[in-house]
N, C-alpha and C. Protein backbone atom coordinates (compact mmCIF):
# COMPACT_ATOMS: atom_id res chain seq x y z
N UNK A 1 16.30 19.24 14.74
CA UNK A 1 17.33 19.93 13.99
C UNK A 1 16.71 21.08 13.18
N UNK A 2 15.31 20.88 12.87
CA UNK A 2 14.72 21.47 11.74
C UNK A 2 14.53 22.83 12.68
N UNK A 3 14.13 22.68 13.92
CA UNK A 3 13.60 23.91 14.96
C UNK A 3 14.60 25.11 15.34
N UNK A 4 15.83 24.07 15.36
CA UNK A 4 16.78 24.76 15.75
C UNK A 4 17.61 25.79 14.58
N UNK A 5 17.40 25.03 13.55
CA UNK A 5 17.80 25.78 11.93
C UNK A 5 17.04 27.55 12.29
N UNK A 6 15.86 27.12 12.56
CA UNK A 6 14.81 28.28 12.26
C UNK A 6 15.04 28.68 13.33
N UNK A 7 15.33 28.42 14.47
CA UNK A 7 15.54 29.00 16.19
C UNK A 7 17.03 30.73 15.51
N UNK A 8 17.79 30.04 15.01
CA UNK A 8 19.07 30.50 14.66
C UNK A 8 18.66 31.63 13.28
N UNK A 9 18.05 31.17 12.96
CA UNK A 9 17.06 32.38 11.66
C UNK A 9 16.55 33.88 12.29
N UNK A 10 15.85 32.82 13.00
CA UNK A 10 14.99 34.15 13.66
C UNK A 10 15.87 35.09 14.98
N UNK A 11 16.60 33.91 15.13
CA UNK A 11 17.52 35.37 16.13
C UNK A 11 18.81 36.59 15.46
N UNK A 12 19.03 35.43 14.04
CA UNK A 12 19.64 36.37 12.73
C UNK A 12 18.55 37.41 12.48
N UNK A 13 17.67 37.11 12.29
CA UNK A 13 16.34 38.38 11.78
C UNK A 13 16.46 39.42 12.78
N UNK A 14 16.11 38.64 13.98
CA UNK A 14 16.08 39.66 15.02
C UNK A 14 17.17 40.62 15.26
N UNK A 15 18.46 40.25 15.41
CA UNK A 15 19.62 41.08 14.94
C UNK A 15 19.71 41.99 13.83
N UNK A 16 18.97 41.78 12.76
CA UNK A 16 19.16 42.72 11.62
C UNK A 16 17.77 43.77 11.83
N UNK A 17 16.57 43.13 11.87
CA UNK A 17 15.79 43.89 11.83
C UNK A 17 14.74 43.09 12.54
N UNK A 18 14.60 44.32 13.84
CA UNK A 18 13.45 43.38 15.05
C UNK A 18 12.40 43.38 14.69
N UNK A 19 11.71 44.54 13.76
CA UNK A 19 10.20 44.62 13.29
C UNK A 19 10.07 43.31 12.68
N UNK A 20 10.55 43.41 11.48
CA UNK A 20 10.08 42.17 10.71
C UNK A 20 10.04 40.71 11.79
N UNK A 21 10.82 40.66 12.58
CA UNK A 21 11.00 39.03 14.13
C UNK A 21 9.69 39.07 14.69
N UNK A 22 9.68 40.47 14.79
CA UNK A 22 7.92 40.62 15.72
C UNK A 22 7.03 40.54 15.66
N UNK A 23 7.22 40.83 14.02
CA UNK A 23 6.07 40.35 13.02
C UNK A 23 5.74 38.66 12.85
N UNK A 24 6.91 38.60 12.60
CA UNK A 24 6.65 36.75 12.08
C UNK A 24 5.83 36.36 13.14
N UNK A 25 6.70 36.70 14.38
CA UNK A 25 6.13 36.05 16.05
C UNK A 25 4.64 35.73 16.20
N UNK A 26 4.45 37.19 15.70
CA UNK A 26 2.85 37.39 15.58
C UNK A 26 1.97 36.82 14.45
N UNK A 27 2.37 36.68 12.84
CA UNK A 27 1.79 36.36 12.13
C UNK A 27 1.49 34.85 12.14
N UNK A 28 2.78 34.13 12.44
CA UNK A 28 2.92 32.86 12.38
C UNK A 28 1.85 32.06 12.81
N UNK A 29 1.48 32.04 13.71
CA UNK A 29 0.71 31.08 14.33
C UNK A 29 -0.87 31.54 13.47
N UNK A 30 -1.13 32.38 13.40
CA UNK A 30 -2.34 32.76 12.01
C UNK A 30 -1.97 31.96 11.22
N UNK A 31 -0.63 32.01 10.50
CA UNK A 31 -0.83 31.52 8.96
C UNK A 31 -0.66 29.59 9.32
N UNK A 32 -0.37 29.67 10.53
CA UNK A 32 -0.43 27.89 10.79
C UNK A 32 -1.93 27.49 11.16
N UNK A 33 -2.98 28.40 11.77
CA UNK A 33 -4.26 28.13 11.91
C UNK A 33 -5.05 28.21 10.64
N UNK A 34 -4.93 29.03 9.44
CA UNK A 34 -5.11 28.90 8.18
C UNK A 34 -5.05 27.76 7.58
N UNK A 35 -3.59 27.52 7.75
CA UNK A 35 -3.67 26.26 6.91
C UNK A 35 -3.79 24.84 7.58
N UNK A 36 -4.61 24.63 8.44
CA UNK A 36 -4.55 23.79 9.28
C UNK A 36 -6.05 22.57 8.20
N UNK A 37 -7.10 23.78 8.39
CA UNK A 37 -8.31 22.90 7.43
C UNK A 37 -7.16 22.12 5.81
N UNK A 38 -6.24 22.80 5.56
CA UNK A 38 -5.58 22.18 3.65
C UNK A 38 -5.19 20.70 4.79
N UNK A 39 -4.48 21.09 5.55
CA UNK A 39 -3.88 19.40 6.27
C UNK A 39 -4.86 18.73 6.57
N UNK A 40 -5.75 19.02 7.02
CA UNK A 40 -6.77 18.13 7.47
C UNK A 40 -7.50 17.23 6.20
N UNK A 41 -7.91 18.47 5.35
CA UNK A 41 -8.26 17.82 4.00
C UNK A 41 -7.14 16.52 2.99
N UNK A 42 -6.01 17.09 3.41
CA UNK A 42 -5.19 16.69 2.73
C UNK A 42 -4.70 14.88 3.31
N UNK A 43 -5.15 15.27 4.45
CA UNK A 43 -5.03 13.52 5.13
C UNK A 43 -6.48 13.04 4.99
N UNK A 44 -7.62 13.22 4.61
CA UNK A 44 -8.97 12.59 4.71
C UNK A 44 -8.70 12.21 3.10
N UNK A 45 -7.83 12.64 2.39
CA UNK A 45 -7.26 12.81 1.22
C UNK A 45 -7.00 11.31 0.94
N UNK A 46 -5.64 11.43 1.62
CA UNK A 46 -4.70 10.37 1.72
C UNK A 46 -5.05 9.20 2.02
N UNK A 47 -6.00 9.09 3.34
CA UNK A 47 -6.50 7.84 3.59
C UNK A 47 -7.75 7.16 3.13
N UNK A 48 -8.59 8.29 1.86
CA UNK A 48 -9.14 7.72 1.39
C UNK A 48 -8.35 7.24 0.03
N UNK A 49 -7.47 7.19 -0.53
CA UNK A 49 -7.13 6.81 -1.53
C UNK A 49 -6.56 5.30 -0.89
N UNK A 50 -5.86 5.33 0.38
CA UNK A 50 -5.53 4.61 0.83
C UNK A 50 -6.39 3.29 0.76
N UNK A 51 -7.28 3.87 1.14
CA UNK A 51 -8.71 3.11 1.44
C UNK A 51 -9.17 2.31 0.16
N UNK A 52 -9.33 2.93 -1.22
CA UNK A 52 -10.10 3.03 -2.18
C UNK A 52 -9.02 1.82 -2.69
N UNK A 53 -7.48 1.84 -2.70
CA UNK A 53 -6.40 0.96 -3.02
C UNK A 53 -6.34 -0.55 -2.33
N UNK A 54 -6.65 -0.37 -0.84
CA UNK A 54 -7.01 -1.38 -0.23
C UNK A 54 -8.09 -2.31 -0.77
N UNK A 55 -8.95 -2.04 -1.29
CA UNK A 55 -10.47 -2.31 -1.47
C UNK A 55 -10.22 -2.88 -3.00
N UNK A 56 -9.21 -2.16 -3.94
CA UNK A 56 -9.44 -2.53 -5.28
C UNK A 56 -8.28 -3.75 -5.33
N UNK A 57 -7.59 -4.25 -3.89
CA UNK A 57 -6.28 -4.88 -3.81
C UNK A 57 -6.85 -6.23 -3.46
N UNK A 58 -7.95 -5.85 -2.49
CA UNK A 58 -8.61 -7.05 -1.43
C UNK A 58 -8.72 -8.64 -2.41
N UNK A 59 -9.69 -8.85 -3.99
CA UNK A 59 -9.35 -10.01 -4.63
C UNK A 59 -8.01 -10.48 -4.57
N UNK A 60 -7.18 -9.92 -4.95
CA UNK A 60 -5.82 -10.57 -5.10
C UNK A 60 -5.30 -10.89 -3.81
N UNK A 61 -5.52 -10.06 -2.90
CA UNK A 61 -4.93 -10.55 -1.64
C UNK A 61 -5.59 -12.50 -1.27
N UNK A 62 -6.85 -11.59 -1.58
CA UNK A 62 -7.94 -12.92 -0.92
C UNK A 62 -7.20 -14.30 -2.17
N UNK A 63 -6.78 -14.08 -3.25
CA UNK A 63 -6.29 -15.28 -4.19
C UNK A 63 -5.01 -15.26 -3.66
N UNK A 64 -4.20 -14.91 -2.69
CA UNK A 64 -2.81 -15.06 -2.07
C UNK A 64 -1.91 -14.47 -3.11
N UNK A 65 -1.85 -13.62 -3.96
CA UNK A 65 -0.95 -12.61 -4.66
C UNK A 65 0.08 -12.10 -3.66
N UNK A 66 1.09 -12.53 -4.11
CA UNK A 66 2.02 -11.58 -3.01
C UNK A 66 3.31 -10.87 -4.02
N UNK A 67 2.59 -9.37 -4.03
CA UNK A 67 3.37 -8.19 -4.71
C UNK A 67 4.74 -7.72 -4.23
């Protein structure tokens, strides 16, 4: 649904003004290879906290705590 929102954007853009459509076309995939290392970081992120929560959880689990 989300693709198609933006499918319908960009052919509005393109109707008003093609430079700026041709542009995105082109920029886009740059500014998604840019930010590709923040995601990556951002999940080594995640699953170490994940990790670090697991680990500080493990006694209570091991005493049968059930949260």
């Amino acid at each position: 649904m989300k693709f198609l929102i933006l499918l319908v954007v960009w052919f509005l853009l393109l109707a008003v003004a093609w430079p700026l459509a041709l542009l995105v076309v082109l920029v886009a995939p740059i500014i998604w290879l840019l930010a590709l290392p923040f995601r990556l970081v951002g999940l080594v992120v995640a699953a170490l906290f994940a990790f670090l929560r697991a680990l500080l959880f493990l006694p209570a689990r091991i005493l049968g705590f059930r949260g």
